[in-house]
Protein backbone atom coordinates (compact mmCIF):
# COMPACT_ATOMS: atom_id res chain seq x y z
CA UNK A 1 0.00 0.00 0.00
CA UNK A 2 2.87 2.47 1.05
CA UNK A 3 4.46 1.42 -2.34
CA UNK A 4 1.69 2.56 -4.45
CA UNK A 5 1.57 6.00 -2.64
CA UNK A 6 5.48 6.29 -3.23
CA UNK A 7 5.04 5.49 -6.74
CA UNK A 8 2.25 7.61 -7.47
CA UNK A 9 4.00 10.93 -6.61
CA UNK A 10 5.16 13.28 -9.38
CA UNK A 11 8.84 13.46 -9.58
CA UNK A 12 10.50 16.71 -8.35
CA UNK A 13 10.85 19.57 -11.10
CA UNK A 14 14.33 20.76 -12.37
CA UNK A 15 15.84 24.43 -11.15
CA UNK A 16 16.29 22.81 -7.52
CA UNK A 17 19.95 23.78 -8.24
CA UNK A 18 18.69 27.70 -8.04
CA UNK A 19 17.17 26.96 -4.38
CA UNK A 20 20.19 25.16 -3.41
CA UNK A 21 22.83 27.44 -4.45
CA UNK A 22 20.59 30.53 -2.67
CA UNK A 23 20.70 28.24 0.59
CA UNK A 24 24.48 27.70 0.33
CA UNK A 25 25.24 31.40 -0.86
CA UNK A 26 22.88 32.33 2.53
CA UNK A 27 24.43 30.20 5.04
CA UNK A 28 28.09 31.61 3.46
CA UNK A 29 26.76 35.25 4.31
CA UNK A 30 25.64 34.27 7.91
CA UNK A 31 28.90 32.82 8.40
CA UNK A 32 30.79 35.61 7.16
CA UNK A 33 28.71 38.39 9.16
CA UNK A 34 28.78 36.42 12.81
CA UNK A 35 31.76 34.79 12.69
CA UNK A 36 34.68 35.74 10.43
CA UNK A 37 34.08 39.54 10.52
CA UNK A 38 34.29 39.68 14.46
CA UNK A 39 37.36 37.96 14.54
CA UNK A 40 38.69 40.27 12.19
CA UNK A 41 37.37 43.10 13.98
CA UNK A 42 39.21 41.69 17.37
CA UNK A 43 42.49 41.04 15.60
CA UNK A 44 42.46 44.49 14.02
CA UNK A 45 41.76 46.12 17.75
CA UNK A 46 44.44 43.74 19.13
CA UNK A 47 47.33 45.14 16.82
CA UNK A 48 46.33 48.95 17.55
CA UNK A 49 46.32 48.17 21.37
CA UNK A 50 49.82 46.45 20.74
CA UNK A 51 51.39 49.41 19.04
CA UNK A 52 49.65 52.04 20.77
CA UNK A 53 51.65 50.60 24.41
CA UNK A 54 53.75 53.17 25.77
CA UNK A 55 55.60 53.05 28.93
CA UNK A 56 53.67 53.48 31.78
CA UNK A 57 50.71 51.29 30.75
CA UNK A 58 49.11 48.36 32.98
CA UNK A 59 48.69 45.57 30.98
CA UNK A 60 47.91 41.93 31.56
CA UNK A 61 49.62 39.37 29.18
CA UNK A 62 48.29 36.31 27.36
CA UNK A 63 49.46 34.05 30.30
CA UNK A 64 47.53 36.10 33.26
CA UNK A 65 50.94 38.02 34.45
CA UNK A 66 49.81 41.82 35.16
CA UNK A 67 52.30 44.24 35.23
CA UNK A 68 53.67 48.14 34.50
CA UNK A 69 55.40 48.44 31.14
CA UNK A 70 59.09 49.75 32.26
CA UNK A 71 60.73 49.69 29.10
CA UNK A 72 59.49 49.16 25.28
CA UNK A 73 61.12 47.84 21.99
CA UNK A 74 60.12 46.91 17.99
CA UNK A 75 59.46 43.51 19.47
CA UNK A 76 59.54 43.34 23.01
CA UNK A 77 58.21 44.49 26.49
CA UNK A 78 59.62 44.97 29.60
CA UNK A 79 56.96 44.60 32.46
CA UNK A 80 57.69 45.52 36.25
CA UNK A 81 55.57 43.23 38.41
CA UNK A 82 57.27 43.93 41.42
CA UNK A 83 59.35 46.43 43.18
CA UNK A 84 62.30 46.35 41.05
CA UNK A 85 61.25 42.58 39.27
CA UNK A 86 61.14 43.05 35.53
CA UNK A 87 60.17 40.49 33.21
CA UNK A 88 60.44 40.81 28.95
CA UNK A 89 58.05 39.57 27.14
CA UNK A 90 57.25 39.39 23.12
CA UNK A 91 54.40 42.27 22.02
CA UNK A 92 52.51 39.68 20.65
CA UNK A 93 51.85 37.94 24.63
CA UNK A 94 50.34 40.82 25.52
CA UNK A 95 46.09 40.45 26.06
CA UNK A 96 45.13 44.01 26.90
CA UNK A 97 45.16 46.96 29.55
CA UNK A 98 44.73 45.87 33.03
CA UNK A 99 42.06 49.14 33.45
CA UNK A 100 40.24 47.56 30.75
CA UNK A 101 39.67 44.23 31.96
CA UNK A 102 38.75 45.87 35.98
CA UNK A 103 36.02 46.97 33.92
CA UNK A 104 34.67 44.44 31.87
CA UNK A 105 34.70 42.61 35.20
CA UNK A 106 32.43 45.65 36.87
């Protein structure tokens, strides 16, 4: 019985291809817009904050380790986490400014 109902329907009509390729081209667009863009967007902010560091700054590296930048080079930082403890560390370590992240956190 279930046969005869199978076999009685029409078969599908050409231009599904159109439909399909809409679909695809959507789902590209939806994954462009929510997830490559922001990235982007973050990496792009990241690189400013990195060469906008001058001495003085609070920042918190990639690692957790907060600390006063003491000294600055093309590729390297010099952090003072203690009285008179300095620590270098490679630009690209660094996560952001420690004021920014007390705030994030308020």
């Amino acid at each position: 019985m279930i046969h005869n109902i199978l076999v009685q329907q029409p078969a599908p009509q050409g231009g599904g291809w159109i439909q399909q390729l809409v679909l695809f081209g959507g789902i590209a667009l939806v994954f462009y817009f929510f997830m490559i863009r922001p990235q982007q967007k973050k990496q792009k902010d990241q690189k400013n904050f990195i060469n906008e560091i001058k001495k003085g700054d609070n920042i918190v590296t990639i690692g957790g380790m907060h600390g006063k930048v003491y000294a600055l080079t093309d590729d390297t930082v010099t952090l003072e986490v203690d009285k008179g403890v300095k620590i270098t560390f490679e630009k690209s370590s660094i996560s952001l400014e420690a004021s920014k992240r007390a705030n994030e956190k308020a």
